[in-house]
Protein backbone atom coordinates (compact mmCIF):
# COMPACT_ATOMS: atom_id res chain seq x y z
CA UNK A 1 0.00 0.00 0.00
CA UNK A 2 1.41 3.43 -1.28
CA UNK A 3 1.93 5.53 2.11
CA UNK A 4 -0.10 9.34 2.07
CA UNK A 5 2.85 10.90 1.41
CA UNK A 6 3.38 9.08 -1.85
CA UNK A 7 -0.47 8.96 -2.82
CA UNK A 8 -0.44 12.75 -2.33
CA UNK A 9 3.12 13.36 -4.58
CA UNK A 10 1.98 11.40 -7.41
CA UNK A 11 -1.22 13.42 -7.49
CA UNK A 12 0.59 16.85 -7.29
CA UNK A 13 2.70 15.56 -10.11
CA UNK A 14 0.41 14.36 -12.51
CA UNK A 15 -2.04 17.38 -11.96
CA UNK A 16 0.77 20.00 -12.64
CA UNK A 17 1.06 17.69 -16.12
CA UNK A 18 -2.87 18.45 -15.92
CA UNK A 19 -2.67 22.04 -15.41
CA UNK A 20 -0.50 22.54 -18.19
CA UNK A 21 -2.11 20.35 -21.07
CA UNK A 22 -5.85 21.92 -19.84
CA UNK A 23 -4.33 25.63 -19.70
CA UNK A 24 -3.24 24.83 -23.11
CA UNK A 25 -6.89 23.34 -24.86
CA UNK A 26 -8.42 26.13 -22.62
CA UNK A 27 -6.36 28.93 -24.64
CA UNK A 28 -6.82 27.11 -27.72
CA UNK A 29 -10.62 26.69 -27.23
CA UNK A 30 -11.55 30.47 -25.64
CA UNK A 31 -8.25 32.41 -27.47
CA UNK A 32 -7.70 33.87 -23.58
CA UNK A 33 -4.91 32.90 -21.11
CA UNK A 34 -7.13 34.34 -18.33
CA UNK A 35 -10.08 32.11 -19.14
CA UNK A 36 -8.30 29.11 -20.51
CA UNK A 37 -5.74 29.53 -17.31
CA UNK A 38 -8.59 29.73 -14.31
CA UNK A 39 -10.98 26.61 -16.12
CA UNK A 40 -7.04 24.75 -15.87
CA UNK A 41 -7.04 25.80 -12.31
CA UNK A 42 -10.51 24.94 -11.61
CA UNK A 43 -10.35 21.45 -13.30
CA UNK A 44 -6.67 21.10 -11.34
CA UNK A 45 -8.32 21.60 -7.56
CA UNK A 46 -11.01 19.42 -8.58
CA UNK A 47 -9.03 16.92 -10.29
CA UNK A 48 -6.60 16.82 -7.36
CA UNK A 49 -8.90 16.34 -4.41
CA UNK A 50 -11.44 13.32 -6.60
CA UNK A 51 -7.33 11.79 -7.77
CA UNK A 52 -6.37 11.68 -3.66
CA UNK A 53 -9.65 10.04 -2.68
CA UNK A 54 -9.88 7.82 -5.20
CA UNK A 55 -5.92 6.45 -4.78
CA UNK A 56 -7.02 6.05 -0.74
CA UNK A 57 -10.22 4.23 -1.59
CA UNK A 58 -8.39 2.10 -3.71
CA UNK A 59 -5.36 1.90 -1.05
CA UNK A 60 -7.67 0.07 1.21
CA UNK A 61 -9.21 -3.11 -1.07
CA UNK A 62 -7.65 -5.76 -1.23
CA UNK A 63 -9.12 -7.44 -4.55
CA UNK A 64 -6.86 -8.18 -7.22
CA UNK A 65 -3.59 -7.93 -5.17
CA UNK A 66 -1.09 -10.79 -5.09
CA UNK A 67 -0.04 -11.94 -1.24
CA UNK A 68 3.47 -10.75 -0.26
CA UNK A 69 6.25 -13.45 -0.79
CA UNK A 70 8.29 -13.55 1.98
């Protein structure tokens, strides 16, 4: 099981990877940095908080996990 600290890293990381690619389409799609850059930062908290809940969900079942060898 991934500790907190390593749940919560790998979700900063991928939603900075997230915040760029959707500030990107959202320039693209509206032609403003301001608009395209705060629906990036919108989708970015969002993404973030449903990304840490889900990993700790998942964290604590069991199903499909081999046992430890040891």
């Amino acid at each position: 099981m991934d500790s907190q600290k390593r749940t919560l890293t790998k979700a900063l990381v991928w939603n900075v990877i997230g915040l760029i690619s959707m500030s990107v389409v959202g320039y693209v799609s509206t032609g403003s940095m301001s608009v395209g850059g705060t629906m990036a930062l919108i989708n970015t908290a969002i993404g973030l908080t449903m990304y840490v809940a889900y990993e700790r969900v998942w964290a604590r079942i069991g199903w499909g996990r081999s046992p430890k060898s040891g």
